[in-house]
N, C-alpha and C. Protein backbone atom coordinates (compact mmCIF):
# COMPACT_ATOMS: atom_id res chain seq x y z
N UNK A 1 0.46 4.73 28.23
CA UNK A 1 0.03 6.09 28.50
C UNK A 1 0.85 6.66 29.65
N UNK A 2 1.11 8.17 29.74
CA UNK A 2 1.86 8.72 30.35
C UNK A 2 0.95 9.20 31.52
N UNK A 3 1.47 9.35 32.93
CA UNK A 3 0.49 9.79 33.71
C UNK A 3 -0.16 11.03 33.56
N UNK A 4 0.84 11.84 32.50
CA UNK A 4 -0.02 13.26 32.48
C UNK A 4 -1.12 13.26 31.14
N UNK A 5 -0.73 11.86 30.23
CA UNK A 5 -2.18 11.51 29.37
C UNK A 5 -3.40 11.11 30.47
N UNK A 6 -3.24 10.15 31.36
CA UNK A 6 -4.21 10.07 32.26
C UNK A 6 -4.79 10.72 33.24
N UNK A 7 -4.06 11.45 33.66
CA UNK A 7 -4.87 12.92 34.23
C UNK A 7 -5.59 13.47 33.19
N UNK A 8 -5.37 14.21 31.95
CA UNK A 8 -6.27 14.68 31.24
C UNK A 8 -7.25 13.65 30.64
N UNK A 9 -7.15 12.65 30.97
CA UNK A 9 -8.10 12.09 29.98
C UNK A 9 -9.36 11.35 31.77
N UNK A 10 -8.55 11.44 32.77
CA UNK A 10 -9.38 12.00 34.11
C UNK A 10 -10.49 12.63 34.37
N UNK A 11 -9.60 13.89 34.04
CA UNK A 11 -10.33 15.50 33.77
C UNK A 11 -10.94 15.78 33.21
N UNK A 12 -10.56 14.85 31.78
CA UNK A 12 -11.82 15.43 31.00
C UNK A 12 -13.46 14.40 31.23
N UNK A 13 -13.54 13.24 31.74
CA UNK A 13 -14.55 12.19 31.99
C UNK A 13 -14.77 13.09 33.43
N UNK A 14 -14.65 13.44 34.19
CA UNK A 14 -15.11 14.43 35.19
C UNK A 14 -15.72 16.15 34.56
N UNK A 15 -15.29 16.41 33.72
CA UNK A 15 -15.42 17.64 33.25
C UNK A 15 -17.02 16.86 32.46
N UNK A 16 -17.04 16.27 31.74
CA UNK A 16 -17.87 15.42 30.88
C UNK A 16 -19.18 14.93 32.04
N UNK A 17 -18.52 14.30 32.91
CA UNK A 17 -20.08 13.75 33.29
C UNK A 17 -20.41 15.09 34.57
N UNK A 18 -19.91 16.00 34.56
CA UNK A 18 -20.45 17.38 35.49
C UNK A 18 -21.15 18.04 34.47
N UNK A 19 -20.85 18.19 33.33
CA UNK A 19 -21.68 18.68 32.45
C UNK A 19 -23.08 18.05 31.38
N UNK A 20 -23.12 16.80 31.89
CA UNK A 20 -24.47 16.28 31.75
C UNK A 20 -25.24 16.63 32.56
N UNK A 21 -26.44 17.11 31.67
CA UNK A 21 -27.49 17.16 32.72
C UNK A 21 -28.41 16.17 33.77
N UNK A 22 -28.08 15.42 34.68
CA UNK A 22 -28.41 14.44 35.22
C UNK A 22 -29.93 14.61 35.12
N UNK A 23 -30.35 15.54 35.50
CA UNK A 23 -31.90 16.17 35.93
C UNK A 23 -32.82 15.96 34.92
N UNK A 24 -32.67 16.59 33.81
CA UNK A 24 -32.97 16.47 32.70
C UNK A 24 -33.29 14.56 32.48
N UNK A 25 -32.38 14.04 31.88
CA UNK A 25 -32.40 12.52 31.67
C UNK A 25 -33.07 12.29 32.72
N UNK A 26 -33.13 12.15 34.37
CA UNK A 26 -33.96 11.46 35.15
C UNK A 26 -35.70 12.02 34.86
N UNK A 27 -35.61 13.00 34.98
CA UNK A 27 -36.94 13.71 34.64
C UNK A 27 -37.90 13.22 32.99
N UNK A 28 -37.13 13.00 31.96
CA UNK A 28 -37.41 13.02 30.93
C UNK A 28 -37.89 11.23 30.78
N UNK A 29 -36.46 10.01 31.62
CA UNK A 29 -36.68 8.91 32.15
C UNK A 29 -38.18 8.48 32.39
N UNK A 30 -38.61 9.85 33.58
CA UNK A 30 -39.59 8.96 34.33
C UNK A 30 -40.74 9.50 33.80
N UNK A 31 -40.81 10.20 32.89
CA UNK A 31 -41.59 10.64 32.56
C UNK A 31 -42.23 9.58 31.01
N UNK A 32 -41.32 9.24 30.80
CA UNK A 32 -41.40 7.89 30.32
C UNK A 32 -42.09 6.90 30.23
N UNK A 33 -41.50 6.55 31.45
CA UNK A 33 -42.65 5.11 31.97
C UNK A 33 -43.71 5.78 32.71
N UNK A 34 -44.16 6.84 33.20
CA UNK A 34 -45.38 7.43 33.32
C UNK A 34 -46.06 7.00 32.39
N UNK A 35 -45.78 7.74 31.44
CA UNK A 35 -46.49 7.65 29.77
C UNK A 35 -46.88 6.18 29.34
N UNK A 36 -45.67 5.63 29.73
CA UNK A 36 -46.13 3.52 29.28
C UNK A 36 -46.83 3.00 29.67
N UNK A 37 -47.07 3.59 31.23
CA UNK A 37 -47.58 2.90 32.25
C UNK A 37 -49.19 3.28 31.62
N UNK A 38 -49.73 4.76 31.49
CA UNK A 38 -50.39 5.54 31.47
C UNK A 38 -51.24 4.78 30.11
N UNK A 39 -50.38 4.74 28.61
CA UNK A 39 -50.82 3.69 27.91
C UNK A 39 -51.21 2.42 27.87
N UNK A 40 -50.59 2.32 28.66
CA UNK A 40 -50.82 0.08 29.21
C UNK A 40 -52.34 0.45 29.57
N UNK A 41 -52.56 1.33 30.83
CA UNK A 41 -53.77 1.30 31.41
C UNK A 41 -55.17 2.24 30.53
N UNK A 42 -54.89 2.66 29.47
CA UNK A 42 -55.58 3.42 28.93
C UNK A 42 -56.30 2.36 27.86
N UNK A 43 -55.13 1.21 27.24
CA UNK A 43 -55.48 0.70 26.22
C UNK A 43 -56.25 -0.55 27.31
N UNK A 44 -56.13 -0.93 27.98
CA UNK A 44 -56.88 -1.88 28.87
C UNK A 44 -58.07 -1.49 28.87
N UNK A 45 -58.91 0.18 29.27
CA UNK A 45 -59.70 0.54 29.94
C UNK A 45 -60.51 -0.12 28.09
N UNK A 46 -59.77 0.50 27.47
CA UNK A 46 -60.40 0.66 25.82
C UNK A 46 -61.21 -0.61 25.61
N UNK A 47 -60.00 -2.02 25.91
CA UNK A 47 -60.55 -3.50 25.34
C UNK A 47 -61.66 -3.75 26.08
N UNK A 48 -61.68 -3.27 27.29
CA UNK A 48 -62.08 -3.97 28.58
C UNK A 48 -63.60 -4.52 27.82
N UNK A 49 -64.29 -3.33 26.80
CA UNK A 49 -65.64 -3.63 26.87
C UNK A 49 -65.75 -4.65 25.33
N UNK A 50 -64.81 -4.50 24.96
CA UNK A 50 -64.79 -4.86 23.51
C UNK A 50 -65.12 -4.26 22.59
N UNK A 51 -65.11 -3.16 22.74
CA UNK A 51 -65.43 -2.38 21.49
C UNK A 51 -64.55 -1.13 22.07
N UNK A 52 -63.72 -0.70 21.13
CA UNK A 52 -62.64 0.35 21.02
C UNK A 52 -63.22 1.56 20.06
N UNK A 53 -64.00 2.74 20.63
CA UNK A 53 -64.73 3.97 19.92
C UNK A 53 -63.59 4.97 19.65
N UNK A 54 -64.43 6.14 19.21
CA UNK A 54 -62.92 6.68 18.35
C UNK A 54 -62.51 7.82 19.38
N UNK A 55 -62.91 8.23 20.26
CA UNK A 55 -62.38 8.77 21.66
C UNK A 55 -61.26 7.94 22.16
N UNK A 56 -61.73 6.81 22.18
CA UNK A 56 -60.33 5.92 23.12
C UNK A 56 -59.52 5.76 22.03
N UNK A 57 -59.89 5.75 20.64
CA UNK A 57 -58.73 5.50 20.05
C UNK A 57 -57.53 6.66 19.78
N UNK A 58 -58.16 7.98 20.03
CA UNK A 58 -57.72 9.45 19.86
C UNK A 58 -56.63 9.34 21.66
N UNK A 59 -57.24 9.00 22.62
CA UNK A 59 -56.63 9.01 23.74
C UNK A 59 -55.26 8.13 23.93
N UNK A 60 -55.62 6.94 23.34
CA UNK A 60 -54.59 5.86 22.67
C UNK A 60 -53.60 6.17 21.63
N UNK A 61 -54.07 7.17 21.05
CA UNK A 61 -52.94 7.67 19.88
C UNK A 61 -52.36 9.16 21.01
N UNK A 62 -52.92 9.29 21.49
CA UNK A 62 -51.99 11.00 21.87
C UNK A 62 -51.09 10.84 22.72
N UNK A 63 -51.25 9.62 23.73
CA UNK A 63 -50.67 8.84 24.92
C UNK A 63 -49.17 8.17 24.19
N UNK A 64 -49.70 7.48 22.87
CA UNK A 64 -48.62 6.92 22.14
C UNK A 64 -47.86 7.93 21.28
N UNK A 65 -48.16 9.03 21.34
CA UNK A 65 -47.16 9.83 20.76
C UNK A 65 -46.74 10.21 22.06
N UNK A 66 -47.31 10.52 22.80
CA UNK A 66 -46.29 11.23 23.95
C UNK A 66 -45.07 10.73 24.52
N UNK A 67 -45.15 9.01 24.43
CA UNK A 67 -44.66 7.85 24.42
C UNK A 67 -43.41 8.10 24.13
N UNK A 68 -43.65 7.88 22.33
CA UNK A 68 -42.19 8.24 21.12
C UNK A 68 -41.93 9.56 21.29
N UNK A 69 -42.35 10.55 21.85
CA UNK A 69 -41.52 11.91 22.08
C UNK A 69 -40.85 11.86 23.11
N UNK A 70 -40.85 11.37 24.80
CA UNK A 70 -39.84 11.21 25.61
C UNK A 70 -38.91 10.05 25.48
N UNK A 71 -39.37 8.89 24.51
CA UNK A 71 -38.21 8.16 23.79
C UNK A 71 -37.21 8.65 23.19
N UNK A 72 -38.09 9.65 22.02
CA UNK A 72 -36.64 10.04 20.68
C UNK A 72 -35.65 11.27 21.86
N UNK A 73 -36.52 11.91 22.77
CA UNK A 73 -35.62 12.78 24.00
C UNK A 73 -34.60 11.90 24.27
N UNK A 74 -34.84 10.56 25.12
CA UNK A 74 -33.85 10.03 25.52
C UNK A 74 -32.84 9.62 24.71
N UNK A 75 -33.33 9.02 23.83
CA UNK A 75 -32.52 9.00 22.28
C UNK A 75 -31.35 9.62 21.76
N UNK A 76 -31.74 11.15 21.91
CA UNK A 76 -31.21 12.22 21.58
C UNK A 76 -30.31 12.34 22.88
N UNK A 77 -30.42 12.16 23.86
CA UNK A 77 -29.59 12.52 25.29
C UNK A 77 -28.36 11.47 25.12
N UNK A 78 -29.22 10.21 24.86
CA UNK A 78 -28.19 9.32 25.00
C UNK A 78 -26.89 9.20 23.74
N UNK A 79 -27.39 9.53 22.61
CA UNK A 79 -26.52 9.92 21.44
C UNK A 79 -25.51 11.21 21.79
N UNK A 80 -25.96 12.04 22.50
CA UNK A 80 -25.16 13.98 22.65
C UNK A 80 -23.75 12.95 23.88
N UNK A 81 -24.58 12.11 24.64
CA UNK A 81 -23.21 11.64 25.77
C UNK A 81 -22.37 10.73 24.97
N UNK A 82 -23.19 9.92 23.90
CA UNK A 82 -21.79 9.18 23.46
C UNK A 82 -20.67 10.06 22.46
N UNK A 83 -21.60 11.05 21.69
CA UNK A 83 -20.33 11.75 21.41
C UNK A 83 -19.52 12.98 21.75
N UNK A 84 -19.85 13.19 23.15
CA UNK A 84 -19.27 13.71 24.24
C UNK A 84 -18.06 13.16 24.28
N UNK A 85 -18.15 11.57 24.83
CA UNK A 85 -16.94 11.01 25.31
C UNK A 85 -16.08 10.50 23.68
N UNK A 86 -17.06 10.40 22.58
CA UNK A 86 -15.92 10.42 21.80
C UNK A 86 -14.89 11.67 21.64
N UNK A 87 -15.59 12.75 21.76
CA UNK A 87 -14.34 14.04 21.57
C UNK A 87 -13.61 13.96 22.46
N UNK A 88 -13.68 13.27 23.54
CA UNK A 88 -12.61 13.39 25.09
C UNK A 88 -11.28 12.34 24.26
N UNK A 89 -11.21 11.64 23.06
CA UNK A 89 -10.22 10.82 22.81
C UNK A 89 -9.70 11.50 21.77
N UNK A 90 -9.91 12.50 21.53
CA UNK A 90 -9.29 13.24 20.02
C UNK A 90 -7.96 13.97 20.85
């Protein structure tokens, strides 16, 4: 590679990670394991007595979707950056 291929290809992994939204992904991150955490302790409260009613199971399901929705987010974030840096090689 020529040094003026490596400057642009520099420029563009600087141009690339300035234009991720850092904020976003950390926010969406922690919001995350909020949610896991939030389920771990929800489904605990549920067993605790041995009998799981259909309130805790409604609280247990809305918690677990909230779950897989800041997952498939990150998902989606983490897929848009990898083919970010694939267009930086075209």
């Amino acid at each position: 590679m020529s040094g003026y291929e490596i400057a642009i290809l520099v420029l563009g992994l600087v141009t690339l990670l300035a234009g991720i939204s850092w904020a976003t992904i950390i926010k969406t991150w922690k919001s995350t394991v909020k949610n896991a955490y939030e389920l771990r302790d929800e489904y605990n409260r549920a067993i605790a007595d041995g009998d799981v009613d259909d309130t805790e199971r409604a609280r247990i399901g809305q918690k677990a979707i909230e779950l897989i929705d800041n997952a498939l987010d990150l998902w989606q974030q983490a897929v848009n950056i990898f083919y970010r840096i694939k267009r930086l090689r075209k």
